[in-house]
PDB file of N, CA and C in Angstrom:
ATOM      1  N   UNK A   1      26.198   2.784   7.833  1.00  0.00           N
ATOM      2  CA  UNK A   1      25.725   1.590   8.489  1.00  0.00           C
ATOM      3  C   UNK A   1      26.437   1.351   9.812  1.00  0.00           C
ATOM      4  N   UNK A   2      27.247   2.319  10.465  1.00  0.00           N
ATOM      5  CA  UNK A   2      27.901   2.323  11.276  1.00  0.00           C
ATOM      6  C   UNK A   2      27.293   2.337  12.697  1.00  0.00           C
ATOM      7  N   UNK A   3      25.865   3.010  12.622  1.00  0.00           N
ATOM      8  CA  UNK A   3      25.189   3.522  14.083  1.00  0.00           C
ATOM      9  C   UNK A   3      23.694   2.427  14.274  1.00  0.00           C
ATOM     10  N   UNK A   4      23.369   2.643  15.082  1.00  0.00           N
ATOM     11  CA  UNK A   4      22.238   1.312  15.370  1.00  0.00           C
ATOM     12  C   UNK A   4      20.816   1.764  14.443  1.00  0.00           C
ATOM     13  N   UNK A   5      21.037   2.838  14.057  1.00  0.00           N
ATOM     14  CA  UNK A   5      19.853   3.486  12.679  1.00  0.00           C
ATOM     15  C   UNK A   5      19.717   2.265  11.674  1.00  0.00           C
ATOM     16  N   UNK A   6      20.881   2.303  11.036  1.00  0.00           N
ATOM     17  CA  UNK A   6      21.612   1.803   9.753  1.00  0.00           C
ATOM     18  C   UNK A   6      22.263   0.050  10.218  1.00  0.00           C
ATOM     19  N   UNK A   7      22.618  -0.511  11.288  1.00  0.00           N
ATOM     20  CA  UNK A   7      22.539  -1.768  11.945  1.00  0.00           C
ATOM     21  C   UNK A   7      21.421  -2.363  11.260  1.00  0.00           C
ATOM     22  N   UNK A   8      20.622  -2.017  12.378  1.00  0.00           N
ATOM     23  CA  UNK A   8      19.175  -2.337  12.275  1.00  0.00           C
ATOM     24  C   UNK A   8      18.340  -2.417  11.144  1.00  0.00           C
ATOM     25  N   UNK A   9      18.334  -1.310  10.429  1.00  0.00           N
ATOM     26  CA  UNK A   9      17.432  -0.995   9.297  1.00  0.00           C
ATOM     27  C   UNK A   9      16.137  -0.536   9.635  1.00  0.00           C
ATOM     28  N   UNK A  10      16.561   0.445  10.281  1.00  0.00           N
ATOM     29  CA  UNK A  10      15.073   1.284  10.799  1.00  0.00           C
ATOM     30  C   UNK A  10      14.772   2.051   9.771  1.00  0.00           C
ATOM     31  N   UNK A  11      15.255   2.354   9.069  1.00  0.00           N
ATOM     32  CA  UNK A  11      14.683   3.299   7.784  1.00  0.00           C
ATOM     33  C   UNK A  11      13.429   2.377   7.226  1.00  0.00           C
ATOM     34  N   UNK A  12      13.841   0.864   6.835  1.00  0.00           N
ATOM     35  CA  UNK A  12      12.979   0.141   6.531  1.00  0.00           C
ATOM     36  C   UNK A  12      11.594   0.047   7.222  1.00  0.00           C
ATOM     37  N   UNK A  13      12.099  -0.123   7.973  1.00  0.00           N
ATOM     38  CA  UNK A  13      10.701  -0.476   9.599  1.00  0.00           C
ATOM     39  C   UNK A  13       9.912   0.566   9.765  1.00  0.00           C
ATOM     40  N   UNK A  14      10.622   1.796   9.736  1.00  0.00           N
ATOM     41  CA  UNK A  14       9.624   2.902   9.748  1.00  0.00           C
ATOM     42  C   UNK A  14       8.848   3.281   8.415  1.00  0.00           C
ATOM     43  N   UNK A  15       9.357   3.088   7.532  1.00  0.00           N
ATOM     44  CA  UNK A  15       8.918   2.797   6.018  1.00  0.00           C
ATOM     45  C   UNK A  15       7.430   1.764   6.185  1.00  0.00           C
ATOM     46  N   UNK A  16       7.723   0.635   6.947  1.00  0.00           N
ATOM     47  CA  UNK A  16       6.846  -0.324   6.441  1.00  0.00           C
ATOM     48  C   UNK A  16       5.779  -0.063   7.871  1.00  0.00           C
ATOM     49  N   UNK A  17       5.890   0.499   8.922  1.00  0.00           N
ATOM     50  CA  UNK A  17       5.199   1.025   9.719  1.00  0.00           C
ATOM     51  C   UNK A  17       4.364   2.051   9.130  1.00  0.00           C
ATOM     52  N   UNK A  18       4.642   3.242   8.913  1.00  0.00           N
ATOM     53  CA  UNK A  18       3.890   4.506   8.804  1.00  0.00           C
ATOM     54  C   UNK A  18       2.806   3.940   7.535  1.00  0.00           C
ATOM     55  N   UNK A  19       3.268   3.015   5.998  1.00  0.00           N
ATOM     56  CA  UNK A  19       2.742   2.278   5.009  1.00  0.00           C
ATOM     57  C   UNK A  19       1.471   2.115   5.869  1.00  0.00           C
ATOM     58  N   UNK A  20       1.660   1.201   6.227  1.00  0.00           N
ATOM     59  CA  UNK A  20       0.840  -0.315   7.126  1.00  0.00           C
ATOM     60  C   UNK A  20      -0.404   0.865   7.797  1.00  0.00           C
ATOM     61  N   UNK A  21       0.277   1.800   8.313  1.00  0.00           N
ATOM     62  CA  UNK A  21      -1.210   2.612   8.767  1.00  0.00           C
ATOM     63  C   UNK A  21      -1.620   3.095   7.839  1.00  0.00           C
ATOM     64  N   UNK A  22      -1.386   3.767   7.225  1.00  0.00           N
ATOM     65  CA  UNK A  22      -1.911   4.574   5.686  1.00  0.00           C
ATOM     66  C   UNK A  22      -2.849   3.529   5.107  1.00  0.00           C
ATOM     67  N   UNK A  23      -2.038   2.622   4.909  1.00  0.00           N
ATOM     68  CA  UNK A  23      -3.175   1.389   4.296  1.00  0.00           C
ATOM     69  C   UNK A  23      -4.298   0.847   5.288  1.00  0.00           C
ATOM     70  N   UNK A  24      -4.077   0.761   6.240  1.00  0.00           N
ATOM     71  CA  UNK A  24      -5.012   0.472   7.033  1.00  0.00           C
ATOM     72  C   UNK A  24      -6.313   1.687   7.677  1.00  0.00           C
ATOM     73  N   UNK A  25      -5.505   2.749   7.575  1.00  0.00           N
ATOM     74  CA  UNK A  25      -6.478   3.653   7.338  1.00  0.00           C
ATOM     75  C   UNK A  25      -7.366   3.816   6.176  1.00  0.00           C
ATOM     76  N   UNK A  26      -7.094   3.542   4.835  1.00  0.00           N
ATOM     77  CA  UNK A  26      -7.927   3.598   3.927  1.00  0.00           C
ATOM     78  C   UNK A  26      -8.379   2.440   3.819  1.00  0.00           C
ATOM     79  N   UNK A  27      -8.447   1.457   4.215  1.00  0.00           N
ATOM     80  CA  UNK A  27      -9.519   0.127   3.913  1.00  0.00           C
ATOM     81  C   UNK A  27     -10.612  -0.012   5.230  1.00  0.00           C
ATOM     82  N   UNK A  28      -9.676   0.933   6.424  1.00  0.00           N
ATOM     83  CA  UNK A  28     -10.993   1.098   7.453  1.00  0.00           C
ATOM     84  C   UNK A  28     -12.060   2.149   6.897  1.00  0.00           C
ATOM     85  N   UNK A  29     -11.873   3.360   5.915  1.00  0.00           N
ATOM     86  CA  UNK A  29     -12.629   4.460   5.566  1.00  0.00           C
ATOM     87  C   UNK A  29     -13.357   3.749   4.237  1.00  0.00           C
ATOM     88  N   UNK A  30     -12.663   2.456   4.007  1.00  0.00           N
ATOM     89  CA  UNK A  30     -13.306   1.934   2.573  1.00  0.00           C
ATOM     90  C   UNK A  30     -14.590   1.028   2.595  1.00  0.00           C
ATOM     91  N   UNK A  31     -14.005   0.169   4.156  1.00  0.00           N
ATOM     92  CA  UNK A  31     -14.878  -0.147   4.827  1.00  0.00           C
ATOM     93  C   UNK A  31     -16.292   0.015   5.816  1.00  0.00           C
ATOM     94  N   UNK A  32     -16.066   1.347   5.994  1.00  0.00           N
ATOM     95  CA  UNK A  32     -17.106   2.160   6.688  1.00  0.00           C
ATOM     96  C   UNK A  32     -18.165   2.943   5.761  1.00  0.00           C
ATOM     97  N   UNK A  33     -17.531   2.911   4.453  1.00  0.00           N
ATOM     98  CA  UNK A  33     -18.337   3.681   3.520  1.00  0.00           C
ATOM     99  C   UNK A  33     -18.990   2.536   2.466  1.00  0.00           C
ATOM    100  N   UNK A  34     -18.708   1.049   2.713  1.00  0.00           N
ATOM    101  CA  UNK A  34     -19.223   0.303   2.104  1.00  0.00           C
ATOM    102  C   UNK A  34     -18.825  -0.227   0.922  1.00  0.00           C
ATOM    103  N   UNK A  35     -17.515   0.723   0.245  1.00  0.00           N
ATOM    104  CA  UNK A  35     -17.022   0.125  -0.640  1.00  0.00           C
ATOM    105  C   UNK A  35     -15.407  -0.512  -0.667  1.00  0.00           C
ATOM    106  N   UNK A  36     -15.710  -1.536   0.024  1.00  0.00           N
ATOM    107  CA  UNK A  36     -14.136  -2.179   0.076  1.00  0.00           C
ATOM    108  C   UNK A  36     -13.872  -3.483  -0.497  1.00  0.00           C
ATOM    109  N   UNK A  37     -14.636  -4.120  -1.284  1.00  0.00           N
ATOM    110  CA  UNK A  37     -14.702  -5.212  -2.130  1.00  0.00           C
ATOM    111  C   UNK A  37     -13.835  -4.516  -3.204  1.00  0.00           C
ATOM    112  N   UNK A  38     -12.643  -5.228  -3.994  1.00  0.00           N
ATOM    113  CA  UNK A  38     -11.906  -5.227  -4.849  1.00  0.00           C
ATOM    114  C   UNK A  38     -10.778  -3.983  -4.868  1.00  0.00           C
ATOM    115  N   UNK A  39     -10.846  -3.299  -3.776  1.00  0.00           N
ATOM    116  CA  UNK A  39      -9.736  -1.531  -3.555  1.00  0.00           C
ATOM    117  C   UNK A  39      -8.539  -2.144  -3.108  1.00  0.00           C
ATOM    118  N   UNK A  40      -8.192  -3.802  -3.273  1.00  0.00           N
ATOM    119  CA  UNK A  40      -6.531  -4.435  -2.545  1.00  0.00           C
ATOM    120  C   UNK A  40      -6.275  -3.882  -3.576  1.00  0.00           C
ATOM    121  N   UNK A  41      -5.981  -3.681  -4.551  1.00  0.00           N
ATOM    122  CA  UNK A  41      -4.537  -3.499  -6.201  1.00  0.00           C
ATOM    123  C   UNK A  41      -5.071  -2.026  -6.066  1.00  0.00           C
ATOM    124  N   UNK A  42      -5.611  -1.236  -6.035  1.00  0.00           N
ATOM    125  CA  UNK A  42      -6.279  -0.118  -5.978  1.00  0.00           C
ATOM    126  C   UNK A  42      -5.390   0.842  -4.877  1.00  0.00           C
ATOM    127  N   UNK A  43      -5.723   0.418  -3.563  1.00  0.00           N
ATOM    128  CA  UNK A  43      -4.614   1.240  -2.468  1.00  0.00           C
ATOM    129  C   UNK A  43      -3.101   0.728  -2.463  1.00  0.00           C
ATOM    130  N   UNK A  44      -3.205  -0.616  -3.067  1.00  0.00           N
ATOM    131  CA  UNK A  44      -1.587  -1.130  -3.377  1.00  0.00           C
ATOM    132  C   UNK A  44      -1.063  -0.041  -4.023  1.00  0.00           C
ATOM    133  N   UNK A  45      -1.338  -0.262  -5.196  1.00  0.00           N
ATOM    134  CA  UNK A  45      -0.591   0.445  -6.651  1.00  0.00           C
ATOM    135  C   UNK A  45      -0.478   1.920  -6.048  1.00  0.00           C
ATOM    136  N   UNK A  46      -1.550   2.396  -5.237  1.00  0.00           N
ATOM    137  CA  UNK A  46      -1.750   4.121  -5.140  1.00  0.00           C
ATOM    138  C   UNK A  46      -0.535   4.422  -3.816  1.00  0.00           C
ATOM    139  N   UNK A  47      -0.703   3.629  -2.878  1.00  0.00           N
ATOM    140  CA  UNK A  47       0.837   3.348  -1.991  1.00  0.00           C
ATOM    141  C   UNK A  47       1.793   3.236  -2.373  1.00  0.00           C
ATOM    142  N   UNK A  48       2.288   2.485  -3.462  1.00  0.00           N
ATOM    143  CA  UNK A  48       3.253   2.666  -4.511  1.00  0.00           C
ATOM    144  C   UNK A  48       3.750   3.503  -4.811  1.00  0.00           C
ATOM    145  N   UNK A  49       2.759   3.961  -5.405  1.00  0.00           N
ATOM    146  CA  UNK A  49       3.182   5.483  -6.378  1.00  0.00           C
ATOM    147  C   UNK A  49       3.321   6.675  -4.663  1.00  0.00           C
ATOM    148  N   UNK A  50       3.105   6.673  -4.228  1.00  0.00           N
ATOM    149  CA  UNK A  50       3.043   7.436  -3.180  1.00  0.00           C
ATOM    150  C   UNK A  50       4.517   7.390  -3.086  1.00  0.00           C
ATOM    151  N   UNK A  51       5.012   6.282  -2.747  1.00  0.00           N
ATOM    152  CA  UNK A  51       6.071   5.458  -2.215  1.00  0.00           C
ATOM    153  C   UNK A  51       7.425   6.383  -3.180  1.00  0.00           C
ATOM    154  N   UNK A  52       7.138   6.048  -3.878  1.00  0.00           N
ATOM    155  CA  UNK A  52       8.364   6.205  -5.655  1.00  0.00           C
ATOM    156  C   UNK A  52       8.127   8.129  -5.324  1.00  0.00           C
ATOM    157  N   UNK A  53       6.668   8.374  -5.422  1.00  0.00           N
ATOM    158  CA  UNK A  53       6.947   9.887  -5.793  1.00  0.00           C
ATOM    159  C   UNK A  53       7.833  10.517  -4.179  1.00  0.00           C
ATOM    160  N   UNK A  54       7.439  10.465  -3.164  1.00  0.00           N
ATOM    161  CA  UNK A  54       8.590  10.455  -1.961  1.00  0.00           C
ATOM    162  C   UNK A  54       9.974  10.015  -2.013  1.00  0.00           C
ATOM    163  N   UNK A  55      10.287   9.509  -2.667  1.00  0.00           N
ATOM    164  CA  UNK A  55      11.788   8.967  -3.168  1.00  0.00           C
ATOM    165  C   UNK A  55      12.386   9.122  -4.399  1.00  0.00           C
ATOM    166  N   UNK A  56      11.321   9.855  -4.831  1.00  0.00           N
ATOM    167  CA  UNK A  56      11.928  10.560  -5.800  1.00  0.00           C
ATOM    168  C   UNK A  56      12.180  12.126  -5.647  1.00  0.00           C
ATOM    169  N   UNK A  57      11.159  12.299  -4.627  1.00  0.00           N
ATOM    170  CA  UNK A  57      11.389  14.346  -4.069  1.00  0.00           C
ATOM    171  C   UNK A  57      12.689  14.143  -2.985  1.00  0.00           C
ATOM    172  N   UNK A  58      12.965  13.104  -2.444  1.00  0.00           N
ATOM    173  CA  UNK A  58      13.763  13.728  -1.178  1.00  0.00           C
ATOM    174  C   UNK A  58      15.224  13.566  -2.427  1.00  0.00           C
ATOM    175  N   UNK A  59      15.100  12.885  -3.324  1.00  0.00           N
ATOM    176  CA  UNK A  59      16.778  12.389  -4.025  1.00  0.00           C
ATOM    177  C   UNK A  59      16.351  13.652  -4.760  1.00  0.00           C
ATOM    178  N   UNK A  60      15.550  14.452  -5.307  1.00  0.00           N
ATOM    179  CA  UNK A  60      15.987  15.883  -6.464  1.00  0.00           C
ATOM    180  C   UNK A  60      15.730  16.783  -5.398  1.00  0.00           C
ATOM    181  N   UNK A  61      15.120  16.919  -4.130  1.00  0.00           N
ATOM    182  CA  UNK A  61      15.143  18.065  -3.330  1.00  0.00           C
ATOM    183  C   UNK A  61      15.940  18.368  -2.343  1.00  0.00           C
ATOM    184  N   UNK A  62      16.615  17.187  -2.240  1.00  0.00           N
ATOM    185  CA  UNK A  62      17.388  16.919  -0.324  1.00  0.00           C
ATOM    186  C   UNK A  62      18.671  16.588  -1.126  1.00  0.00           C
ATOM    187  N   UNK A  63      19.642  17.664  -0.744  1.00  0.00           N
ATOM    188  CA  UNK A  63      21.518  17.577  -1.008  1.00  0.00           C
ATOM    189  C   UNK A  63      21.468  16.150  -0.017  1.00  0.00           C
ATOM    190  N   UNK A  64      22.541  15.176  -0.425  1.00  0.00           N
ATOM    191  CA  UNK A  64      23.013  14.112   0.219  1.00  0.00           C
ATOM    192  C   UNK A  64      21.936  13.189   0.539  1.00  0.00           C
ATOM    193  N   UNK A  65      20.499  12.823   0.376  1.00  0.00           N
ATOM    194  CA  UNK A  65      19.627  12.132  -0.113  1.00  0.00           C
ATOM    195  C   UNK A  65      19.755  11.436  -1.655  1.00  0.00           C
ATOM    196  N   UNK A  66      19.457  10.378  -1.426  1.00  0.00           N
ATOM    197  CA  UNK A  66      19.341   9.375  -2.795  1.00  0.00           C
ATOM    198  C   UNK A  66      18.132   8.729  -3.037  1.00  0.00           C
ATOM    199  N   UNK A  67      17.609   7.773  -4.311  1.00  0.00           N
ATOM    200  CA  UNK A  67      16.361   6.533  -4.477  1.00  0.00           C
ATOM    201  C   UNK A  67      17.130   5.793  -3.775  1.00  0.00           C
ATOM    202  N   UNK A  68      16.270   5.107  -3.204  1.00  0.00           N
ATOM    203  CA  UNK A  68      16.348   3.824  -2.775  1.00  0.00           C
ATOM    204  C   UNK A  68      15.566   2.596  -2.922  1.00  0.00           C
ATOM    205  N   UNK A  69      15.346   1.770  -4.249  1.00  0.00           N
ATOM    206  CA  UNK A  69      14.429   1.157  -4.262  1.00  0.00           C
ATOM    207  C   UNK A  69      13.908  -0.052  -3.105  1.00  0.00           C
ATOM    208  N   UNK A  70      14.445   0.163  -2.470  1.00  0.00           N
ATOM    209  CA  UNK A  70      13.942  -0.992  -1.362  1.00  0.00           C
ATOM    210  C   UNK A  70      13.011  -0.599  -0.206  1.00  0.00           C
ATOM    211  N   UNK A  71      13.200   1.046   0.019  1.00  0.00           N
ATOM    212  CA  UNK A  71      12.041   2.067   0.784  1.00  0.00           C
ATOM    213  C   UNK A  71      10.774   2.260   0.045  1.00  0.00           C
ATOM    214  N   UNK A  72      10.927   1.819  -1.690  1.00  0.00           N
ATOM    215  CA  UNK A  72       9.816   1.460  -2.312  1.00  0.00           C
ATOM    216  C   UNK A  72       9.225  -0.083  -1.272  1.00  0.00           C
ATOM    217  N   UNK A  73       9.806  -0.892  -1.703  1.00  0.00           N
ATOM    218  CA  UNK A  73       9.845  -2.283  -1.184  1.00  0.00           C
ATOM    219  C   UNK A  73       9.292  -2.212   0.030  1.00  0.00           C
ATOM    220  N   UNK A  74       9.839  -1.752   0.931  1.00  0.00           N
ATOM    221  CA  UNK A  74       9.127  -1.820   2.136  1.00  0.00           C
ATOM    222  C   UNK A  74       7.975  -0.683   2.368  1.00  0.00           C
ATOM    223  N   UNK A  75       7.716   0.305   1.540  1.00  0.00           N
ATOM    224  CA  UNK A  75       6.309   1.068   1.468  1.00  0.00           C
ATOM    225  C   UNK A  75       5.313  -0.096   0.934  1.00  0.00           C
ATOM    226  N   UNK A  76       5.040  -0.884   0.232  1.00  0.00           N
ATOM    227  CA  UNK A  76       4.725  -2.005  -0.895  1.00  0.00           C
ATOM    228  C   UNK A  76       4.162  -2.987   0.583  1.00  0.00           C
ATOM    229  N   UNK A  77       4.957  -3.216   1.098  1.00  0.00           N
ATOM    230  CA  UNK A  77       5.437  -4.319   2.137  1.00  0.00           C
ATOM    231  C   UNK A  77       3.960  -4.058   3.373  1.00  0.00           C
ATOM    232  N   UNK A  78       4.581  -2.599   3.721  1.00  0.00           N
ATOM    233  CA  UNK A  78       3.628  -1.807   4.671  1.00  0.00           C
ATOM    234  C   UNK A  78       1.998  -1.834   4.542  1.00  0.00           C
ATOM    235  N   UNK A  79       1.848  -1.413   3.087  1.00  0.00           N
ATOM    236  CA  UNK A  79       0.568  -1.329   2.348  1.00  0.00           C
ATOM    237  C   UNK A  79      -0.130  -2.650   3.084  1.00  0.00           C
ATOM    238  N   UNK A  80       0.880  -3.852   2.397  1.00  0.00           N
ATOM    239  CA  UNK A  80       0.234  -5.364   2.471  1.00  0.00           C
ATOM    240  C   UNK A  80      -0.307  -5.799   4.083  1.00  0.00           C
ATOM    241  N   UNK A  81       0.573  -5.211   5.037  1.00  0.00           N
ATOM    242  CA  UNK A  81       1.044  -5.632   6.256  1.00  0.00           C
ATOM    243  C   UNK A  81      -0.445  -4.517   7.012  1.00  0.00           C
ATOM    244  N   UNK A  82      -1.165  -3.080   6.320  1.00  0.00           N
ATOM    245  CA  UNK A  82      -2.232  -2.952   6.679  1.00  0.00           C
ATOM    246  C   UNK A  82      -3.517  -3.475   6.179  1.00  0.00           C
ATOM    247  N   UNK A  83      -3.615  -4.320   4.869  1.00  0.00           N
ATOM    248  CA  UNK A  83      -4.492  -5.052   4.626  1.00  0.00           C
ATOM    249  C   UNK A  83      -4.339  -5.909   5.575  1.00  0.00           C
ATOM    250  N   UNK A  84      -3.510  -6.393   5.894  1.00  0.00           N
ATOM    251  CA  UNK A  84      -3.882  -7.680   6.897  1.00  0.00           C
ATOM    252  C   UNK A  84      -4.443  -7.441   8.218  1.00  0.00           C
ATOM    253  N   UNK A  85      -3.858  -6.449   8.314  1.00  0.00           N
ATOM    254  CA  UNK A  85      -4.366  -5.863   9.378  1.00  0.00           C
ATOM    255  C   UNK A  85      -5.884  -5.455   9.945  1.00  0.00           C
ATOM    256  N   UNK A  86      -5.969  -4.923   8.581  1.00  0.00           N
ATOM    257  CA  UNK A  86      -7.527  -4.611   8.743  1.00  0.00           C
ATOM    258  C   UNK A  86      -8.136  -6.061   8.388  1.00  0.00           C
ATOM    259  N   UNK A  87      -7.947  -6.935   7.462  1.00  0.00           N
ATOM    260  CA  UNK A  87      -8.574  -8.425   7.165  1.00  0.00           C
ATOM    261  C   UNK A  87      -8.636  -9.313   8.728  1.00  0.00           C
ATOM    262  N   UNK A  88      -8.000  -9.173   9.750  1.00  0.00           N
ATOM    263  CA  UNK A  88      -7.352  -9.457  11.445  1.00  0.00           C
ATOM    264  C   UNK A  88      -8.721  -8.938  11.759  1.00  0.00           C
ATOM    265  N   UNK A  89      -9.085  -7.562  11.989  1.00  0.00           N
ATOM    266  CA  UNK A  89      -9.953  -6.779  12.558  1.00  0.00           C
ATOM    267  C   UNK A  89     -11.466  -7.419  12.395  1.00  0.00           C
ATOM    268  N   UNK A  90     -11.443  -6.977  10.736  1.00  0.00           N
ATOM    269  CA  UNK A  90     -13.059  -7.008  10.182  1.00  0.00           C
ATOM    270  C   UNK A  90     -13.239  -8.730  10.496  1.00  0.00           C
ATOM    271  N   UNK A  91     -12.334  -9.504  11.002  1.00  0.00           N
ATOM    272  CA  UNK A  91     -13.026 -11.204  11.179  1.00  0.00           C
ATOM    273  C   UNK A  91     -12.517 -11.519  13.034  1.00  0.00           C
ATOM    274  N   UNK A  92     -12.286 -10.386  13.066  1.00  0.00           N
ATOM    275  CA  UNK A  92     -12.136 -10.073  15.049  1.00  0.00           C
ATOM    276  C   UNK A  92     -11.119 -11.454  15.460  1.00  0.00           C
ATOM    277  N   UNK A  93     -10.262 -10.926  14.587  1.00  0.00           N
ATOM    278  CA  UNK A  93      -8.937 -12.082  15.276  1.00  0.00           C
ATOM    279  C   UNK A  93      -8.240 -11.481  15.998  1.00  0.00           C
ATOM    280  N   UNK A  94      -8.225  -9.872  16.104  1.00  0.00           N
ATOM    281  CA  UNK A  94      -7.096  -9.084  16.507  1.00  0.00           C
ATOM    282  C   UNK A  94      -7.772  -8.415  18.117  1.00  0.00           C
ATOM    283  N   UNK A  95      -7.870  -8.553  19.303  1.00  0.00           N
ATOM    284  CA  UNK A  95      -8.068  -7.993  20.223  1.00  0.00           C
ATOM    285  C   UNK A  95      -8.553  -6.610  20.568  1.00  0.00           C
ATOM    286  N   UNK A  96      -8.950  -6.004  19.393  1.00  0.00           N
ATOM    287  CA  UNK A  96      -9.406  -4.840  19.324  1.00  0.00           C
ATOM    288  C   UNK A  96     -10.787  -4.228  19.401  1.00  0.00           C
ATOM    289  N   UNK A  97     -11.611  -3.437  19.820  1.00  0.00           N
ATOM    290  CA  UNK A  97     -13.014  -3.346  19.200  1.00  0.00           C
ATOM    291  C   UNK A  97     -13.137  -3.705  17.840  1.00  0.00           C
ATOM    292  N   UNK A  98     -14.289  -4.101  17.751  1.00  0.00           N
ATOM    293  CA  UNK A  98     -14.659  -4.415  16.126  1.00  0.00           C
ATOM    294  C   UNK A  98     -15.298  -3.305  15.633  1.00  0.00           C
ATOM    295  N   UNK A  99     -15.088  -3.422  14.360  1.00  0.00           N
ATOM    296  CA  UNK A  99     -15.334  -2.056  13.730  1.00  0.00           C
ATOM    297  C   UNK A  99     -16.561  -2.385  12.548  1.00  0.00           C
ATOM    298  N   UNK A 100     -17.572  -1.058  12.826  1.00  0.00           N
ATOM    299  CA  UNK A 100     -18.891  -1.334  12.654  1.00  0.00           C
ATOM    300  C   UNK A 100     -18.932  -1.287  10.553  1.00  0.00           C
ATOM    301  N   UNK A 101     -19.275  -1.929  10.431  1.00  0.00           N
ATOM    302  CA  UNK A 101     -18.827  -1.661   8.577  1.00  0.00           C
ATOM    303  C   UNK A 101     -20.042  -1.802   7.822  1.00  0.00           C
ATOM    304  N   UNK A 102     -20.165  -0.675   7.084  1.00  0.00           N
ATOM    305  CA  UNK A 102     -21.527  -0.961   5.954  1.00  0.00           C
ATOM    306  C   UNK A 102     -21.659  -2.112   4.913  1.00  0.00           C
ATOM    307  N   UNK A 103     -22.512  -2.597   4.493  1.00  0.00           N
ATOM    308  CA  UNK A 103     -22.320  -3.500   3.366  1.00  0.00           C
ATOM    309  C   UNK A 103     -23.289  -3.317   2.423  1.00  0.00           C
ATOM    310  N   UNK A 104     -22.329  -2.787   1.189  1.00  0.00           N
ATOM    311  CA  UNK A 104     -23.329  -3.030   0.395  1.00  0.00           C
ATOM    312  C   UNK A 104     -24.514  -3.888  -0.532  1.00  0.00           C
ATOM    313  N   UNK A 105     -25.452  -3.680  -0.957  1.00  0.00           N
ATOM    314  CA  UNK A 105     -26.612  -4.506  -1.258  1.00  0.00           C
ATOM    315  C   UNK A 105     -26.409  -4.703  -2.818  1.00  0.00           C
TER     316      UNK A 105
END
């Protein structure tokens, strides 16, 4: 915790960054294909597990790597932080093109 990495807590941030797109990438592809009604606990839980199984390969594959449950936490965090993201978009609060979305009948 000595260097501005570990200060800061960029491990976290980048954790809840790279999340936040992942998730936001799959509710824009969930959205374009028409089925994005009820996939929040669905890409949550599957980000999750994403989350845990990555933190669990770098602590049995990587000498001097450990778990860290809080890089869970902020994968979790990330997930949430691209639902919103995309929920911003699809109701054009966010300054962006709007994005064209199927709906199903």
């Amino acid at each position: 915790m000595n260097d501005w990495f570990g200060l800061f807590h960029l491990d976290k941030v980048l954790h809840m960054v790279f999340f936040a797109v992942w998730g936001l990438s799959w509710w824009i592809a969930l959205g374009k294909s028409g089925v994005f009604r009820g996939t929040f606990l669905a890409v949550l839980l599957v980000g999750i597990l994403l989350g845990v199984g990555l933190e669990w390969a770098q602590a049995s594959w990587f000498q001097g790597r450990r778990w860290d449950l809080f890089d869970v936490v902020a994968d979790g965090l990330g997930v949430c932080t691209g639902y919103l993201a995309f929920r911003l978009i699809y109701h054009g609060l966010l300054p962006v093109e709007p994005i064209q979305f199927r709906h199903r009948s």
